[in-house]
PDB file of N, CA and C in Angstrom:
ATOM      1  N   UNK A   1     -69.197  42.221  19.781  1.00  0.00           N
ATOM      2  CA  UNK A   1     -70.022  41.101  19.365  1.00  0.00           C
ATOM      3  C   UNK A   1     -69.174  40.213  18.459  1.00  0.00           C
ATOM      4  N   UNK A   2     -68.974  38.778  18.528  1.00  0.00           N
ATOM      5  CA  UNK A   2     -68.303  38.240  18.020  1.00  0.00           C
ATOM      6  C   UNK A   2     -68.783  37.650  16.508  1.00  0.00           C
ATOM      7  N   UNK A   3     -68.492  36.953  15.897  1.00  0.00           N
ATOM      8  CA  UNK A   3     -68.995  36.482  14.947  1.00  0.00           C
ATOM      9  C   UNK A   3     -69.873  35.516  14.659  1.00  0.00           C
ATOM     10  N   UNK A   4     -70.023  34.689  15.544  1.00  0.00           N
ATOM     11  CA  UNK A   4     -70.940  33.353  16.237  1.00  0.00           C
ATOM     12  C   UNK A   4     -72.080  33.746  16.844  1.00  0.00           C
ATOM     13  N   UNK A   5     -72.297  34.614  17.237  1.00  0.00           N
ATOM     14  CA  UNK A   5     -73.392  36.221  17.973  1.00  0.00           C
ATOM     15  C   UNK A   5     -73.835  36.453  17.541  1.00  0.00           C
ATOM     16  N   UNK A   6     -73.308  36.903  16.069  1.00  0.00           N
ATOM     17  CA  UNK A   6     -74.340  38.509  15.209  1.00  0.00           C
ATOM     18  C   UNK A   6     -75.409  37.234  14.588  1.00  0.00           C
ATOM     19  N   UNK A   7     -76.451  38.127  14.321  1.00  0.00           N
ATOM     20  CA  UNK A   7     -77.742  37.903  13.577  1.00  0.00           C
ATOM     21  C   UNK A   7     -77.293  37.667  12.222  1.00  0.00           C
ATOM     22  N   UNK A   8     -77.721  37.506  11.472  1.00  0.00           N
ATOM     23  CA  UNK A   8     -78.589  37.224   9.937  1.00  0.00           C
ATOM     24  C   UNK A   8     -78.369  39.280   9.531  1.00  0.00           C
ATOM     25  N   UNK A   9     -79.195  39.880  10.399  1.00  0.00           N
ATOM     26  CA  UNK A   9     -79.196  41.114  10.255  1.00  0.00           C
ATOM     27  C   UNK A   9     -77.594  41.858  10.304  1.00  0.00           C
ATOM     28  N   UNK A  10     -76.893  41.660  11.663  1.00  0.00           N
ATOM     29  CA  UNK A  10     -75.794  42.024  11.724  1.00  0.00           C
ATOM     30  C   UNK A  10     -75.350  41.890  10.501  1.00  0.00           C
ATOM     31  N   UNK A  11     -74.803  40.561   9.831  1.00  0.00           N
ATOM     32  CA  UNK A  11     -74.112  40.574   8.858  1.00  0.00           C
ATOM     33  C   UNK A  11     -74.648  40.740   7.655  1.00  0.00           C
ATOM     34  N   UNK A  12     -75.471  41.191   7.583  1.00  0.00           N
ATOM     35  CA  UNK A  12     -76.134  41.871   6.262  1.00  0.00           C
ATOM     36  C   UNK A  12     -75.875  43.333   6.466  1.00  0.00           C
ATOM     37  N   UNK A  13     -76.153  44.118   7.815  1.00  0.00           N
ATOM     38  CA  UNK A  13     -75.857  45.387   7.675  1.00  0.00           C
ATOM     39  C   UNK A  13     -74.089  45.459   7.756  1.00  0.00           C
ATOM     40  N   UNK A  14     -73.146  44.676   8.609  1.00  0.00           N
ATOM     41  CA  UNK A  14     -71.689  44.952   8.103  1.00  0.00           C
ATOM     42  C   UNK A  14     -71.572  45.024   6.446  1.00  0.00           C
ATOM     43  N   UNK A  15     -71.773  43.735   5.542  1.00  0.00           N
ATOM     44  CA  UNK A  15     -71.920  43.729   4.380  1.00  0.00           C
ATOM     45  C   UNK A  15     -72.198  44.774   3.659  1.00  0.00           C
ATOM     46  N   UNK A  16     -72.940  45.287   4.084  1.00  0.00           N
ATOM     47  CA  UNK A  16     -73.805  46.641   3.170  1.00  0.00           C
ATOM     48  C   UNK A  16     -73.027  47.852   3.459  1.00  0.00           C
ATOM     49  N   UNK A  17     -72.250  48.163   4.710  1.00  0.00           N
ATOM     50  CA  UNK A  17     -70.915  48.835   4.724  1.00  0.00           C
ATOM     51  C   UNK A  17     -70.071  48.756   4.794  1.00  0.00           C
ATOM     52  N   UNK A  18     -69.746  47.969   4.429  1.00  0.00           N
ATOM     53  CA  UNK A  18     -68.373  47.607   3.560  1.00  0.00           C
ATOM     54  C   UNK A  18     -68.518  47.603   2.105  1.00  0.00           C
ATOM     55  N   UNK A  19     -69.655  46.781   1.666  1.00  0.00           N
ATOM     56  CA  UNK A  19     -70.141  47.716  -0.165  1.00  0.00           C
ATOM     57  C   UNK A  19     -69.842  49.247  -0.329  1.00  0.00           C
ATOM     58  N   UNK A  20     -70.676  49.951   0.539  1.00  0.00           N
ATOM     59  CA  UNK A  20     -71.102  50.853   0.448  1.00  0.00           C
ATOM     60  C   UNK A  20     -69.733  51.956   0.468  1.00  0.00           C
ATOM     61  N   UNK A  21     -68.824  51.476   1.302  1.00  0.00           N
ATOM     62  CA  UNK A  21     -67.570  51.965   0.849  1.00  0.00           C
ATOM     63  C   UNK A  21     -67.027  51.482  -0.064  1.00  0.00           C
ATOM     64  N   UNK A  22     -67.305  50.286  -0.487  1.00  0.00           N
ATOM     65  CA  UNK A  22     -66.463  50.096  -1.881  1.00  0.00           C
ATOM     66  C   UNK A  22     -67.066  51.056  -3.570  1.00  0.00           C
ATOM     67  N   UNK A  23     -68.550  51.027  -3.015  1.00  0.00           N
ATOM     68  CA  UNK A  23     -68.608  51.875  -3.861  1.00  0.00           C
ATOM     69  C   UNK A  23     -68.737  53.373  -3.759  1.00  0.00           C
ATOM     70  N   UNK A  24     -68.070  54.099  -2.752  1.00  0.00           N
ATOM     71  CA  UNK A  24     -67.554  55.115  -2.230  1.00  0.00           C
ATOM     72  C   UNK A  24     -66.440  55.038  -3.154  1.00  0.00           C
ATOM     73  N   UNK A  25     -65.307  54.799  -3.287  1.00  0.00           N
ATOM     74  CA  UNK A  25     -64.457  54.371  -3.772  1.00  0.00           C
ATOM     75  C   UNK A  25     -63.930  54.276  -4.885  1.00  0.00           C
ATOM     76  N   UNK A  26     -64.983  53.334  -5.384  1.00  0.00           N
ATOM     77  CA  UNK A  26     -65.529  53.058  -6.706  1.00  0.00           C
ATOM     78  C   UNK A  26     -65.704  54.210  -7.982  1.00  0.00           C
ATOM     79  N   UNK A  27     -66.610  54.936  -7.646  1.00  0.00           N
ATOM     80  CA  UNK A  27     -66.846  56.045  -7.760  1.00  0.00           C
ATOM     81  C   UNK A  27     -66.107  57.433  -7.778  1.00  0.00           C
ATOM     82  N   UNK A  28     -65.129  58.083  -7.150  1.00  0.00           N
ATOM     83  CA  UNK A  28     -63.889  58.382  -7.056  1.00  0.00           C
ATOM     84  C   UNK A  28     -62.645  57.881  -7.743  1.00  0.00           C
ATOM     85  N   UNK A  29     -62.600  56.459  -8.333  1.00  0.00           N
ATOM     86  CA  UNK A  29     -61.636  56.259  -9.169  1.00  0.00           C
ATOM     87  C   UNK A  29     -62.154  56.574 -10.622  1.00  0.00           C
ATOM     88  N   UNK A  30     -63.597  56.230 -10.567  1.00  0.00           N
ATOM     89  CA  UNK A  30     -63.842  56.796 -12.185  1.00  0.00           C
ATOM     90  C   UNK A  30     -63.958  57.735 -12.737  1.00  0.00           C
ATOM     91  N   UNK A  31     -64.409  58.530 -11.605  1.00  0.00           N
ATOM     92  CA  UNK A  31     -64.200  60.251 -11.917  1.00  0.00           C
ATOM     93  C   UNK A  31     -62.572  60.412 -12.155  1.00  0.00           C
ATOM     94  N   UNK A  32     -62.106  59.923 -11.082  1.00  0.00           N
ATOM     95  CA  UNK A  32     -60.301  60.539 -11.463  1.00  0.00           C
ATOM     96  C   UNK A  32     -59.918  60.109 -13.087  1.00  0.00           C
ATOM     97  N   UNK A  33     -59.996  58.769 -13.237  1.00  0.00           N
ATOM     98  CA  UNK A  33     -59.864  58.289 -14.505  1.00  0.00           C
ATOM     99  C   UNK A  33     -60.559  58.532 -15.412  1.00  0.00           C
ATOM    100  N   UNK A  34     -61.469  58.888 -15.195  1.00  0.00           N
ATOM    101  CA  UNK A  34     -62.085  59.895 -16.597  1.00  0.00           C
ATOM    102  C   UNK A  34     -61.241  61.328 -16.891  1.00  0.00           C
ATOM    103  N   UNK A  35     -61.208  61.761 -15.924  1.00  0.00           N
ATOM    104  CA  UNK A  35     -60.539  62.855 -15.299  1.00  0.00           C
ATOM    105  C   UNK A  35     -58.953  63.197 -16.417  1.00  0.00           C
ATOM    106  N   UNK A  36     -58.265  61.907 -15.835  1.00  0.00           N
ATOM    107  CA  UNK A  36     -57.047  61.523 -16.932  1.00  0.00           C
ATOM    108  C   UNK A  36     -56.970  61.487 -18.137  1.00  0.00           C
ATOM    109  N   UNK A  37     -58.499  60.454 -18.432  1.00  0.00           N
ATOM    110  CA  UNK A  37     -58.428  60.585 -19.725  1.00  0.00           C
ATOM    111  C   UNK A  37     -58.706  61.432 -20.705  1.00  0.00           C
ATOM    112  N   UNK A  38     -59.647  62.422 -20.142  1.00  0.00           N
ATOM    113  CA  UNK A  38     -59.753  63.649 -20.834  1.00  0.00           C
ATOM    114  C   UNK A  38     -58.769  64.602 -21.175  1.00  0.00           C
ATOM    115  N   UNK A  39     -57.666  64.466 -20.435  1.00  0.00           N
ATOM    116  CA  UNK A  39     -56.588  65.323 -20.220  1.00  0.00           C
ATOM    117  C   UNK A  39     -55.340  64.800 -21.079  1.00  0.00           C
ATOM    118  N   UNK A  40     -55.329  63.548 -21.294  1.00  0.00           N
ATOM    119  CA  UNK A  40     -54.069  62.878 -21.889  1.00  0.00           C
ATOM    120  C   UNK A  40     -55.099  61.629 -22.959  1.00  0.00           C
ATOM    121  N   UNK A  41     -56.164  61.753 -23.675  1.00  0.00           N
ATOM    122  CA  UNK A  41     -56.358  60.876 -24.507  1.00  0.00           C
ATOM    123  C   UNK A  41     -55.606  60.811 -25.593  1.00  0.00           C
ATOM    124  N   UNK A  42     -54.866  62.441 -26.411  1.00  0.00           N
ATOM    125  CA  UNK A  42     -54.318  61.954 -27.585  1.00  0.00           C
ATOM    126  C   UNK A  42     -52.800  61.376 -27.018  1.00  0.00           C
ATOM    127  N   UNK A  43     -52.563  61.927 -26.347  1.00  0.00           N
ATOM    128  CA  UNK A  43     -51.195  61.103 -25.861  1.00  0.00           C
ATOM    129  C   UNK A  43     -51.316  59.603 -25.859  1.00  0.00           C
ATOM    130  N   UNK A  44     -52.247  59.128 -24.979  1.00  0.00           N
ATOM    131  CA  UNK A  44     -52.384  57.797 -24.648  1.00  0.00           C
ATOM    132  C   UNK A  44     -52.288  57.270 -26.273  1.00  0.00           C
ATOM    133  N   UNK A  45     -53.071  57.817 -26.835  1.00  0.00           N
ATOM    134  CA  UNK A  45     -53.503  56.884 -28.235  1.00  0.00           C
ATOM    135  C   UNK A  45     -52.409  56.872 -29.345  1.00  0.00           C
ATOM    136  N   UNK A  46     -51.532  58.050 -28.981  1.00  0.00           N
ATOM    137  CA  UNK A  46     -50.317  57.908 -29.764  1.00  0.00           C
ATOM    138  C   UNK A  46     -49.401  56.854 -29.102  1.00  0.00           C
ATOM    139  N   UNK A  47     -49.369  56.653 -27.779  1.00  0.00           N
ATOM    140  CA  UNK A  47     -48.750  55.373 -27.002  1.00  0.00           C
ATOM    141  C   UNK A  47     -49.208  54.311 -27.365  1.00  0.00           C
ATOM    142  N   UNK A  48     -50.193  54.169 -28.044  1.00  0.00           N
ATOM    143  CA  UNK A  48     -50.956  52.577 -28.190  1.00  0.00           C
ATOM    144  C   UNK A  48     -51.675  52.479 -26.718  1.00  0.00           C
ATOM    145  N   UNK A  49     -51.921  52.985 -25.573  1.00  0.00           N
ATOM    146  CA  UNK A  49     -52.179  52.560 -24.471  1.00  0.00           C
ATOM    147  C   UNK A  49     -53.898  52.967 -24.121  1.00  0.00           C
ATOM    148  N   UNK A  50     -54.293  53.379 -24.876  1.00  0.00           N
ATOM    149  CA  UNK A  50     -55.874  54.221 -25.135  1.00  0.00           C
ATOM    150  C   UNK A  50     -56.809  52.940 -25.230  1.00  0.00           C
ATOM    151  N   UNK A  51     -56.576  51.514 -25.723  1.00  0.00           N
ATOM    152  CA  UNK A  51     -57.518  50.739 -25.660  1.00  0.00           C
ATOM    153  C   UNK A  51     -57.468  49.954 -24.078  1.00  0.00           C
ATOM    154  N   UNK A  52     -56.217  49.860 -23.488  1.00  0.00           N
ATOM    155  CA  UNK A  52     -56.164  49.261 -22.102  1.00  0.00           C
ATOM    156  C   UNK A  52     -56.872  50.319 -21.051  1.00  0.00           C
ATOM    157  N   UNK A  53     -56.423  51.117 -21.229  1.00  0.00           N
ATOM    158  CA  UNK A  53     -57.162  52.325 -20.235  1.00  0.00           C
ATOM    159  C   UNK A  53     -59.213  52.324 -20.796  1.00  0.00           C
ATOM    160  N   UNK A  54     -59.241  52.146 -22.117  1.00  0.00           N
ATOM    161  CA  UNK A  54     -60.818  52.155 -22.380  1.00  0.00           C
ATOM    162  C   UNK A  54     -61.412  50.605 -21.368  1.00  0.00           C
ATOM    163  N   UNK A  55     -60.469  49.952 -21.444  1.00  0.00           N
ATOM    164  CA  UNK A  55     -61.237  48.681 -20.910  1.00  0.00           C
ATOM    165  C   UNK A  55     -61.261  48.781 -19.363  1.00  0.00           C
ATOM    166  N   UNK A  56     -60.517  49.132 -18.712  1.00  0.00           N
ATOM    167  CA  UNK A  56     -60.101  49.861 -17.255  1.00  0.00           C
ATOM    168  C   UNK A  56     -61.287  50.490 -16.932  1.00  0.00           C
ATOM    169  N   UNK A  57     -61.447  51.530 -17.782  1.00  0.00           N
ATOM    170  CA  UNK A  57     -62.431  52.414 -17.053  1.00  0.00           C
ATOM    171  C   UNK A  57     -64.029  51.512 -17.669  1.00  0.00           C
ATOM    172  N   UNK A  58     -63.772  50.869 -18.319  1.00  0.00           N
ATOM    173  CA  UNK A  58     -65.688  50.003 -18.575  1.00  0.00           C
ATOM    174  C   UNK A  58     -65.409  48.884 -17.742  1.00  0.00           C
ATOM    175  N   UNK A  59     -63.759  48.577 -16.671  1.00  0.00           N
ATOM    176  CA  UNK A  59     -64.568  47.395 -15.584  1.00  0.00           C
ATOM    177  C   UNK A  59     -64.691  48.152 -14.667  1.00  0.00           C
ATOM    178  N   UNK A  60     -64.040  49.227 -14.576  1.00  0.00           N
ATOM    179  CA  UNK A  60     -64.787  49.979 -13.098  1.00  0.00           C
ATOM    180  C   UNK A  60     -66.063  50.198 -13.196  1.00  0.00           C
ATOM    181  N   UNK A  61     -66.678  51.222 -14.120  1.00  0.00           N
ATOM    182  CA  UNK A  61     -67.692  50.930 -14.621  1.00  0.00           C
ATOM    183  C   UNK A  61     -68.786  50.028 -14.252  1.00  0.00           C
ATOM    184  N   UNK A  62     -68.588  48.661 -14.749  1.00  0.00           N
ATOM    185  CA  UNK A  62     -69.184  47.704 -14.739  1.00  0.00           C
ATOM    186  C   UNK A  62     -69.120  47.273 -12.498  1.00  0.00           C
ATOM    187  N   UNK A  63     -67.745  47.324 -12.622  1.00  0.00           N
ATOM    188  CA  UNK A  63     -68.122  47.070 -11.058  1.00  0.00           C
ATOM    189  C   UNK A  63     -69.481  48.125  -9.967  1.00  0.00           C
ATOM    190  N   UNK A  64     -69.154  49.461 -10.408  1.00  0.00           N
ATOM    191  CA  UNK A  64     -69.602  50.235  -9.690  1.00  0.00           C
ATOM    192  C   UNK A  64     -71.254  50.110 -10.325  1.00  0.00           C
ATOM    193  N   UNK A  65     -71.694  49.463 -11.319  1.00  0.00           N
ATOM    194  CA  UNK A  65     -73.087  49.185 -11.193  1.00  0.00           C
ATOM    195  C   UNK A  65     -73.573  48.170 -10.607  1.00  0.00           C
ATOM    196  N   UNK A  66     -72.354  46.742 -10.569  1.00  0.00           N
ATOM    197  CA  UNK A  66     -72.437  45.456  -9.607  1.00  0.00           C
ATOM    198  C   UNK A  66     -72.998  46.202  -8.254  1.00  0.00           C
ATOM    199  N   UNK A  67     -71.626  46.914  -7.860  1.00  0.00           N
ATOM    200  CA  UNK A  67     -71.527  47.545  -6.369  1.00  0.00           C
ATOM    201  C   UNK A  67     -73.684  47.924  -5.778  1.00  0.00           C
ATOM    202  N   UNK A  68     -73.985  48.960  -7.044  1.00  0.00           N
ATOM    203  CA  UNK A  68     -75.067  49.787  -6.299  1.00  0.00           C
ATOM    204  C   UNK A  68     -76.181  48.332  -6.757  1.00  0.00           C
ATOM    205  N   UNK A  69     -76.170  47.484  -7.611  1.00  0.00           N
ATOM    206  CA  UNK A  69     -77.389  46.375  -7.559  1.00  0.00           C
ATOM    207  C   UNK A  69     -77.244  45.826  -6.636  1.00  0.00           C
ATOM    208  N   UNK A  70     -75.683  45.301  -6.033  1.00  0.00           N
ATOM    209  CA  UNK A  70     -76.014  44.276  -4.782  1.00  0.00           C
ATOM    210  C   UNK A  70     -76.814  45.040  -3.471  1.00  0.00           C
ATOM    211  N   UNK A  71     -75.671  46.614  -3.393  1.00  0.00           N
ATOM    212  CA  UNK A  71     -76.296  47.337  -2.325  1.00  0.00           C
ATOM    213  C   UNK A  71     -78.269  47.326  -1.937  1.00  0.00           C
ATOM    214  N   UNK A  72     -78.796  47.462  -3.060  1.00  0.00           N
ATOM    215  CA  UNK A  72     -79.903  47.290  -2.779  1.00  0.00           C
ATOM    216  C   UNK A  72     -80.827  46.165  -2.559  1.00  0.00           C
ATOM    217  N   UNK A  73     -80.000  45.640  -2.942  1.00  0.00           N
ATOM    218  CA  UNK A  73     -80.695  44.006  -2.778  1.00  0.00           C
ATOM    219  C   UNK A  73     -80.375  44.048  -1.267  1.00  0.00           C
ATOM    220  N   UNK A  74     -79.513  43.710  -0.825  1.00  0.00           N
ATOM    221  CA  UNK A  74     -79.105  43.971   0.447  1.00  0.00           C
ATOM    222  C   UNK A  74     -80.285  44.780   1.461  1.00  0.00           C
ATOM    223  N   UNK A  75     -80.200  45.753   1.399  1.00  0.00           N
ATOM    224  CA  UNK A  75     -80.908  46.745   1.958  1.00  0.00           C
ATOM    225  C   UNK A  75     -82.281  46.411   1.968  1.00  0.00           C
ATOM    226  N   UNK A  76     -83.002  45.805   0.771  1.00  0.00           N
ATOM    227  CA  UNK A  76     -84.234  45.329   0.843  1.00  0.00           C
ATOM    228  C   UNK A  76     -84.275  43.868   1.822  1.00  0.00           C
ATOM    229  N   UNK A  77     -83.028  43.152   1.532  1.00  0.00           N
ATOM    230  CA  UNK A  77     -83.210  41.950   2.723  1.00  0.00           C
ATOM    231  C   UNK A  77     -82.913  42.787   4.510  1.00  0.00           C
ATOM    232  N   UNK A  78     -82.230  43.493   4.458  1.00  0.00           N
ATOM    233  CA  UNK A  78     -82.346  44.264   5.854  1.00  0.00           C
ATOM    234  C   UNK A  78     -83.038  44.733   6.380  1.00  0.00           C
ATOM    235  N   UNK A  79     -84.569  45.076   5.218  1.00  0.00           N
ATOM    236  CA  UNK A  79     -85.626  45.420   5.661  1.00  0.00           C
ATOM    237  C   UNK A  79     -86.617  44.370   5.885  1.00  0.00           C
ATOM    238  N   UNK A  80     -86.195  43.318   5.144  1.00  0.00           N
ATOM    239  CA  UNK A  80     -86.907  42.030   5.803  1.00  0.00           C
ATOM    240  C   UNK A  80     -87.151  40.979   7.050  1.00  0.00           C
ATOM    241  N   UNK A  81     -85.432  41.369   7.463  1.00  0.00           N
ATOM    242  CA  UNK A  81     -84.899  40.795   8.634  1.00  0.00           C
ATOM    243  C   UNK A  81     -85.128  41.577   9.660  1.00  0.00           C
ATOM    244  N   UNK A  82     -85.852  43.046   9.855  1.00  0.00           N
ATOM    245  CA  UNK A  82     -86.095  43.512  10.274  1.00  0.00           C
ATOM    246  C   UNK A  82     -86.839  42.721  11.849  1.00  0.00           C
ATOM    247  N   UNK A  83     -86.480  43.060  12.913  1.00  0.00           N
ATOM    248  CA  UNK A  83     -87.324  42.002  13.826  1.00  0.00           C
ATOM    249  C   UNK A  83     -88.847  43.230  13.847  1.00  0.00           C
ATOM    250  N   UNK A  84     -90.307  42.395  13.811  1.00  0.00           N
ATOM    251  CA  UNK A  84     -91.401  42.649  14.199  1.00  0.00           C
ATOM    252  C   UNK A  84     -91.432  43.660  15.213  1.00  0.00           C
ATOM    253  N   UNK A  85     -91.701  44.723  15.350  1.00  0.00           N
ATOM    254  CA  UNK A  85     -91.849  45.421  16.609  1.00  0.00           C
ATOM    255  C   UNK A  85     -92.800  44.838  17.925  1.00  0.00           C
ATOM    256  N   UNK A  86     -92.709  44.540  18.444  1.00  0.00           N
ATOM    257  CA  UNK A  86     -93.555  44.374  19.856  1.00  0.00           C
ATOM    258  C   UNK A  86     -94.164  45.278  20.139  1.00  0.00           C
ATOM    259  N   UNK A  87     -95.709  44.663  20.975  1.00  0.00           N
ATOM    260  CA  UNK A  87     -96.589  45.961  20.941  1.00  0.00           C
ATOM    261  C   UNK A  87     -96.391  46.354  22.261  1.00  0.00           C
ATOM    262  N   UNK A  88     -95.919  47.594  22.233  1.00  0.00           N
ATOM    263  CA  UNK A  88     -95.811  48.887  23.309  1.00  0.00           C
ATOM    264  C   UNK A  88     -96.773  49.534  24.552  1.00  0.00           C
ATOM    265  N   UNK A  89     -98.079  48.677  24.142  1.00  0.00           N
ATOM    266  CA  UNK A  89     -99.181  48.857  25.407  1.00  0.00           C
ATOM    267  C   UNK A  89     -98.712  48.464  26.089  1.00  0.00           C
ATOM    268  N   UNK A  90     -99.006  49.210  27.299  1.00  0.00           N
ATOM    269  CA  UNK A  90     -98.394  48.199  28.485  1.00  0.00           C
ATOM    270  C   UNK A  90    -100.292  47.634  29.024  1.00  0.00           C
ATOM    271  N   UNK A  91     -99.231  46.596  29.978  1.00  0.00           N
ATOM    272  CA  UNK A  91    -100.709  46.055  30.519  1.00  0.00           C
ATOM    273  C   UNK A  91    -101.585  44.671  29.490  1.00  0.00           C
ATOM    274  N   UNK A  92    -100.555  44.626  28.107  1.00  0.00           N
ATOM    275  CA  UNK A  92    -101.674  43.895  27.389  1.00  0.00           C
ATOM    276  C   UNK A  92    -100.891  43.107  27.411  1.00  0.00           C
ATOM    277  N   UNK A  93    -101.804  41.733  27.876  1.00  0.00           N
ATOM    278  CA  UNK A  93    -101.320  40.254  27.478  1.00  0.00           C
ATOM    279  C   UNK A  93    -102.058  39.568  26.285  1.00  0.00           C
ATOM    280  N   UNK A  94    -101.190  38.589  25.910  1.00  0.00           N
ATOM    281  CA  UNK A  94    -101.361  37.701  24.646  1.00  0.00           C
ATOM    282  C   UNK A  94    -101.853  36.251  25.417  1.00  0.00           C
TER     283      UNK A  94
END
């Protein structure tokens, strides 16, 4: 399906996975980096390098709550765009 093709829907559900791996992702770097920092904070802070790494891990942070608000917003418009089901009797005309 090309790009000139897809629905309103299509590209709301690509969108929403491709988020959805980003915040796959997302998520996995902050664990690791927490991970680090638990392991090497007094080091870091004797480096001077403990306030760049604090700000690092509060924009991931901050992204990975962006990430899961858009996701749902999303998801609620995917349920909007939803097409109407058609009714399934057979035999009935409108």
């Amino acid at each position: 399906m090309s790009a000139d093709t897809k629905t309103p829907l299509d590209h709301v559900n690509d969108t929403l996975a491709q988020l959805k791996g980003m915040r796959h992702y997302s998520k996995s770097n902050v664990e690791r980096l927490t991970a680090q920092w638990l392991l090497f904070d007094g080091e870091l802070r004797k480096l001077k390098q403990a306030n760049q790494i604090e700000a690092l891990m509060t924009s991931q942070g901050e992204l990975h709550d962006a990430l899961e608000a858009e996701i749902a917003e999303l998801e609620e418009l995917a349920v909007e765009l939803q097409p109407a089901p058609e009714d399934a009797t057979p035999g009935t005309t409108h």
